[in-house]
N, C-alpha and C. Protein backbone atom coordinates (compact mmCIF):
# COMPACT_ATOMS: atom_id res chain seq x y z
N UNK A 1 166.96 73.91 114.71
CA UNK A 1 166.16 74.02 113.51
C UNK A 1 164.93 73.13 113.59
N UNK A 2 164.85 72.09 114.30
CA UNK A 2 163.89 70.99 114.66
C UNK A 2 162.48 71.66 115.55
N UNK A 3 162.78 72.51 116.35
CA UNK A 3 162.33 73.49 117.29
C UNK A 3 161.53 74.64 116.34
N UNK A 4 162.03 74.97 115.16
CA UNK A 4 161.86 75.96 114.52
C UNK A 4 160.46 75.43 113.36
N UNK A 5 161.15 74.25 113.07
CA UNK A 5 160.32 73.67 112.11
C UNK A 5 159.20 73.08 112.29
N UNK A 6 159.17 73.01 113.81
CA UNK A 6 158.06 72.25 114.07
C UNK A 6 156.95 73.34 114.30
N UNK A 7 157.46 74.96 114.61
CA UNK A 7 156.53 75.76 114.78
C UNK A 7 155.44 76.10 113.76
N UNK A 8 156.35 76.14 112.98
CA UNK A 8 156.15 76.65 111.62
C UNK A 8 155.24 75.57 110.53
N UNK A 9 155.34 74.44 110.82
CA UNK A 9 154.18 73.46 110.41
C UNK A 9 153.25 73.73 111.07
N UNK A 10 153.32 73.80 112.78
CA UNK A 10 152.18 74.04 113.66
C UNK A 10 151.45 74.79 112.77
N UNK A 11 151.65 76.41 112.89
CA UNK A 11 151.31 77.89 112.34
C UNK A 11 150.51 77.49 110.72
N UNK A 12 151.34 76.34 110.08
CA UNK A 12 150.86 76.24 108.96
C UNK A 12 149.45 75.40 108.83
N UNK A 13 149.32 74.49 109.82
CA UNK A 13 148.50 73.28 109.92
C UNK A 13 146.84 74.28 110.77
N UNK A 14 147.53 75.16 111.28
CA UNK A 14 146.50 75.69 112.23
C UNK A 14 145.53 76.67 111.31
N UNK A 15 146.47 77.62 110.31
CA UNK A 15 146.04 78.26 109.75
C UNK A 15 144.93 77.64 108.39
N UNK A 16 145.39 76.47 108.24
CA UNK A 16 144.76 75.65 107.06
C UNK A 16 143.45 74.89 107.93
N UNK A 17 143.35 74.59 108.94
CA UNK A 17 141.81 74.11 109.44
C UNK A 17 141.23 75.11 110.31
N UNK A 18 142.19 76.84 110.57
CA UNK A 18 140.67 77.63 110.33
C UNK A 18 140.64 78.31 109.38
N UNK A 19 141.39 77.96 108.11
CA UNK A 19 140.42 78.28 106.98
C UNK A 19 139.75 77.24 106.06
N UNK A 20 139.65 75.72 106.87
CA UNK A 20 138.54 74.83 106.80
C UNK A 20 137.45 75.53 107.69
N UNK A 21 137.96 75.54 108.79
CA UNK A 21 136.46 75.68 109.78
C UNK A 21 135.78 76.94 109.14
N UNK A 22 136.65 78.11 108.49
CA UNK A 22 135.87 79.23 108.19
C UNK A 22 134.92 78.81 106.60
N UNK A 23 135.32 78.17 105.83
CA UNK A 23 134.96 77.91 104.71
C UNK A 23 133.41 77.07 105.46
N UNK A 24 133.33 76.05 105.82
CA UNK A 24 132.48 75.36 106.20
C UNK A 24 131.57 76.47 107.01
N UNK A 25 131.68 77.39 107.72
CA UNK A 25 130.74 78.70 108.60
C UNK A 25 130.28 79.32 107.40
N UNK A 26 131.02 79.62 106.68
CA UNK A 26 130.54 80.05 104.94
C UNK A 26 129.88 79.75 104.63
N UNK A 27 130.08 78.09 104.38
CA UNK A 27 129.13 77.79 103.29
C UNK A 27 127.66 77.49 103.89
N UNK A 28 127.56 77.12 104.99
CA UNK A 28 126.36 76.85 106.33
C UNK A 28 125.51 78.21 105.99
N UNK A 29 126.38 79.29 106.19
CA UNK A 29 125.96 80.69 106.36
C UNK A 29 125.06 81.22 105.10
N UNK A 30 125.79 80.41 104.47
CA UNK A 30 124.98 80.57 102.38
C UNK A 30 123.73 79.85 102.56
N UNK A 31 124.17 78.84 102.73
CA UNK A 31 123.03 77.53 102.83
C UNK A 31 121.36 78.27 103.35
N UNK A 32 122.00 78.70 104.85
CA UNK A 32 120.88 79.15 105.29
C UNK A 32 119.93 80.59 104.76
N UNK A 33 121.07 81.63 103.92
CA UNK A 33 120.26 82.70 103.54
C UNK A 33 119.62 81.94 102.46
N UNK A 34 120.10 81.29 101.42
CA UNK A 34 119.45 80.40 100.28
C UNK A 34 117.93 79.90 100.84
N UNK A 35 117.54 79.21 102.19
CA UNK A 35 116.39 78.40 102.41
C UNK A 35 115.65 80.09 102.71
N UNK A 36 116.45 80.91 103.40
CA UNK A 36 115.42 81.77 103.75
C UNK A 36 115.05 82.92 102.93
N UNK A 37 115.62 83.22 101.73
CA UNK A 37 115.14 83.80 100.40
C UNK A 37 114.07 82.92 99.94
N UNK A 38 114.13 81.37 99.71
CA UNK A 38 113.28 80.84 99.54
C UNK A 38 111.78 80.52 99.98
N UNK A 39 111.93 80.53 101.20
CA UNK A 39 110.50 81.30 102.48
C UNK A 39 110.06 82.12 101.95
N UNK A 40 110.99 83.12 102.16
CA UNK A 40 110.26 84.81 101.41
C UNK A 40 109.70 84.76 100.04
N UNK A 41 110.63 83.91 99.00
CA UNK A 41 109.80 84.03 97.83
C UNK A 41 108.12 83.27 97.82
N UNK A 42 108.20 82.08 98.26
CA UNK A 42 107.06 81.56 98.52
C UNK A 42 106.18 82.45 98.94
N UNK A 43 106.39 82.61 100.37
CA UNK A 43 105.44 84.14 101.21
C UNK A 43 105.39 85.09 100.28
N UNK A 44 105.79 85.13 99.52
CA UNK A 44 105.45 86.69 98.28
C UNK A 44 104.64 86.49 97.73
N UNK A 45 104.70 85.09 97.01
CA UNK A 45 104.04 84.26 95.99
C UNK A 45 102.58 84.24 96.69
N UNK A 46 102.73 83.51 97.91
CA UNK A 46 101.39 83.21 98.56
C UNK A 46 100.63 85.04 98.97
N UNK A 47 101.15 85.77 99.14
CA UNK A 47 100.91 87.30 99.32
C UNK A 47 100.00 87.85 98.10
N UNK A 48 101.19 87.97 96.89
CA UNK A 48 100.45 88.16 96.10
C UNK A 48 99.18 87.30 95.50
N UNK A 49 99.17 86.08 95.30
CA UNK A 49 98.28 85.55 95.02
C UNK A 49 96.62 86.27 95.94
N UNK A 50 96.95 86.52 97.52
CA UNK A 50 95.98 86.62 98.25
C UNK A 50 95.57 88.48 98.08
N UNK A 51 96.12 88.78 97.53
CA UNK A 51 96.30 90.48 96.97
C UNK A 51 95.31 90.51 95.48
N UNK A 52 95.63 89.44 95.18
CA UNK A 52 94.83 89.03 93.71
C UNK A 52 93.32 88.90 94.05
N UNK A 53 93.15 88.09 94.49
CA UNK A 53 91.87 87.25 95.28
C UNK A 53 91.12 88.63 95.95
N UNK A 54 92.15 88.97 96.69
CA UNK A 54 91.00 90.24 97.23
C UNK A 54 90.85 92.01 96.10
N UNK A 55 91.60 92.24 95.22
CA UNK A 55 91.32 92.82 94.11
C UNK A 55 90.11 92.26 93.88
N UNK A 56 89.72 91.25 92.67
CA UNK A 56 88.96 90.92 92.89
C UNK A 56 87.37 90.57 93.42
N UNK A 57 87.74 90.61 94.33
CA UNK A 57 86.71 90.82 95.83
C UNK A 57 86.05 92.17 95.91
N UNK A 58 87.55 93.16 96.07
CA UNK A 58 86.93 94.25 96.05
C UNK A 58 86.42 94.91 94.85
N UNK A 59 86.56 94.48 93.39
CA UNK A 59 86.33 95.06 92.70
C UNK A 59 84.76 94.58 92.21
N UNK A 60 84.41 93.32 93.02
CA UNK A 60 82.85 92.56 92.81
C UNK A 60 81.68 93.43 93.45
N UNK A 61 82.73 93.91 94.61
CA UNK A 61 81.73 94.34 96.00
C UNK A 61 81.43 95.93 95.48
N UNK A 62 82.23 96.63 94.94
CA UNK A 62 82.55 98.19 94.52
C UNK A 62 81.36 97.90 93.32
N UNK A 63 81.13 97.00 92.76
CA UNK A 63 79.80 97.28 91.26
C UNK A 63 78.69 96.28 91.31
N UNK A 64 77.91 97.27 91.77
CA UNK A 64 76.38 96.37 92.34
C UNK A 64 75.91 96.09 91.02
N UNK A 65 75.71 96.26 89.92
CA UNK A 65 75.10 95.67 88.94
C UNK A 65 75.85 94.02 88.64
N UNK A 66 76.96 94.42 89.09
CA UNK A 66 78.11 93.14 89.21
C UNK A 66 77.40 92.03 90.27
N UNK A 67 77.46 92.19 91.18
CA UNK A 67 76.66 91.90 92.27
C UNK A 67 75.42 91.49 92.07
N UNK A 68 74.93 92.19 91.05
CA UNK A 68 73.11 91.33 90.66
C UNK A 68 73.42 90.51 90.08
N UNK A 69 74.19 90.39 88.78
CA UNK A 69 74.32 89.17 88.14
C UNK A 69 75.58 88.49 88.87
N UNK A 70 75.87 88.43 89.97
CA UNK A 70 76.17 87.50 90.51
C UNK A 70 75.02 86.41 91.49
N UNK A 71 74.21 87.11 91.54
CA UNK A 71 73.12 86.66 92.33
C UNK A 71 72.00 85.99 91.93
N UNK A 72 71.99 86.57 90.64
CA UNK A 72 71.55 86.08 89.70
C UNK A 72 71.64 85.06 89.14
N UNK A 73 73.42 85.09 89.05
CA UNK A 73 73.96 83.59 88.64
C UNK A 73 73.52 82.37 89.89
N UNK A 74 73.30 82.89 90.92
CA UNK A 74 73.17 81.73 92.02
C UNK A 74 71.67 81.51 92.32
N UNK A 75 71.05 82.10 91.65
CA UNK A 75 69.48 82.20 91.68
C UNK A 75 68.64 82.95 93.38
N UNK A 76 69.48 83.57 93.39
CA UNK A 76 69.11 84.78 94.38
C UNK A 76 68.60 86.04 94.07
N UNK A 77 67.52 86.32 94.09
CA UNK A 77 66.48 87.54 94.10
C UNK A 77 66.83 88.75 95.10
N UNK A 78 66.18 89.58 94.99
CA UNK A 78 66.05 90.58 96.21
C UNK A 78 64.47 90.35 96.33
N UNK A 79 64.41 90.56 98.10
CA UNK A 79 63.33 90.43 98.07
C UNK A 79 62.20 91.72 98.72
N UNK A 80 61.26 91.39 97.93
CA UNK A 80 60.15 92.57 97.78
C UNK A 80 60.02 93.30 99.16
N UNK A 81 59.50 94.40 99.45
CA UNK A 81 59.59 94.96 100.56
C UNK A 81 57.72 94.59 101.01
N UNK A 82 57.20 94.06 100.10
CA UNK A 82 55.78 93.61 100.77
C UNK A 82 55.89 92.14 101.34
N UNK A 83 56.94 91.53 101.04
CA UNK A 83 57.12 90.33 102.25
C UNK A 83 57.80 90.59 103.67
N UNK A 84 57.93 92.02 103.80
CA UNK A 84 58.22 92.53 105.32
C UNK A 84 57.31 93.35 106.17
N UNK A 85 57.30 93.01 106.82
CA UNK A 85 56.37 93.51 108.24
C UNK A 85 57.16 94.21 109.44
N UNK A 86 57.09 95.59 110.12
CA UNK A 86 57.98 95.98 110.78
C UNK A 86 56.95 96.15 111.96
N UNK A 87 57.80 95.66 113.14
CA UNK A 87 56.58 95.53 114.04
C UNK A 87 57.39 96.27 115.38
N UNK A 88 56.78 97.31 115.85
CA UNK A 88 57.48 97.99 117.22
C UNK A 88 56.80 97.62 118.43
N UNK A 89 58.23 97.07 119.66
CA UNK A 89 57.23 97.15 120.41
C UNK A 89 57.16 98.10 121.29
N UNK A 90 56.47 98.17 122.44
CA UNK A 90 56.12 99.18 123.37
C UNK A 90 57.86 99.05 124.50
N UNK A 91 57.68 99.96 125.17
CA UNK A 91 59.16 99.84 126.19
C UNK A 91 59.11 98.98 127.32
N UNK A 92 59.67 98.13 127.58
CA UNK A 92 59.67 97.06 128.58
C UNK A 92 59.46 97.38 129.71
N UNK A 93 58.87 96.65 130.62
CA UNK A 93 58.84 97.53 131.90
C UNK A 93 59.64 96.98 132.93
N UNK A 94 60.38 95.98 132.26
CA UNK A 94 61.66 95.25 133.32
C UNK A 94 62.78 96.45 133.15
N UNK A 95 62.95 97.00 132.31
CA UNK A 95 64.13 97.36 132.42
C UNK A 95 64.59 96.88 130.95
N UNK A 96 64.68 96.22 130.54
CA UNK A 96 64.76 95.97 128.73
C UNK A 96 64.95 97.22 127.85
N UNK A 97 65.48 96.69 126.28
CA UNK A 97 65.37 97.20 125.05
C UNK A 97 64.53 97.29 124.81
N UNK A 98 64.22 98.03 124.20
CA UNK A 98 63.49 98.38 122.77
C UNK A 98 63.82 97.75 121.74
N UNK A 99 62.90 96.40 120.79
CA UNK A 99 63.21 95.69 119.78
C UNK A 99 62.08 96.31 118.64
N UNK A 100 62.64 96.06 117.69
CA UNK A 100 62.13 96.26 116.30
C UNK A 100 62.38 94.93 115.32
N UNK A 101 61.63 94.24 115.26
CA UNK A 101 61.14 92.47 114.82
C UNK A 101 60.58 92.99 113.26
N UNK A 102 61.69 92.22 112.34
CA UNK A 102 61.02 92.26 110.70
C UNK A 102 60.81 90.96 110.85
N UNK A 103 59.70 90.57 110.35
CA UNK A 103 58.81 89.28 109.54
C UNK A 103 59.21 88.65 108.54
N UNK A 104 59.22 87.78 107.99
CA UNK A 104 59.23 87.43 106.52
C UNK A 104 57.97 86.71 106.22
């Protein structure tokens, strides 16, 4: 019976620290989806925010009257087409481009 009993604590003792060791893989296992939901929410956060910003952006760039009085607000003009000079030159004879030089 000594033989018997001792198995049977074994069986009992074994079964109780791997369902320590499994509890502890558990809770590790939680731990870590917890930090990495938390990543993702951030990265969403930071996503959307940058989704915002460029709405925004695009909705400045899409309305040119928007665009004047933005330019406006910064004291930026358009400027006249009689402060430009378009000057062509002849074709290189190295072997070169063809440039077209505006003035201001």
């Amino acid at each position: 019976m000594n033989k018997n009993f001792r198995r049977i604590l074994l069986v009992i003792a074994s079964g109780f620290i791997l369902l320590v060791v499994l509890e502890a893989g558990i809770y590790n296992w939680r731990l870590l989806l917890s930090m990495r939901h938390k990543n993702l929410t951030e990265i969403r956060r930071q996503l959307r925010w940058r989704r915002d910003e460029l709405l925004v952006e695009r909705a400045s760039l899409l309305n040119p009257e928007r665009l004047e009085d933005i330019g406006a607000d910064l004291g930026m003009v358009p400027i006249s087409l009689e402060h430009f000079s378009i000057v062509e030159l002849g074709p290189d004879t190295e072997g070169g481009e063809l440039f077209v030089c505006m003035e201001q």
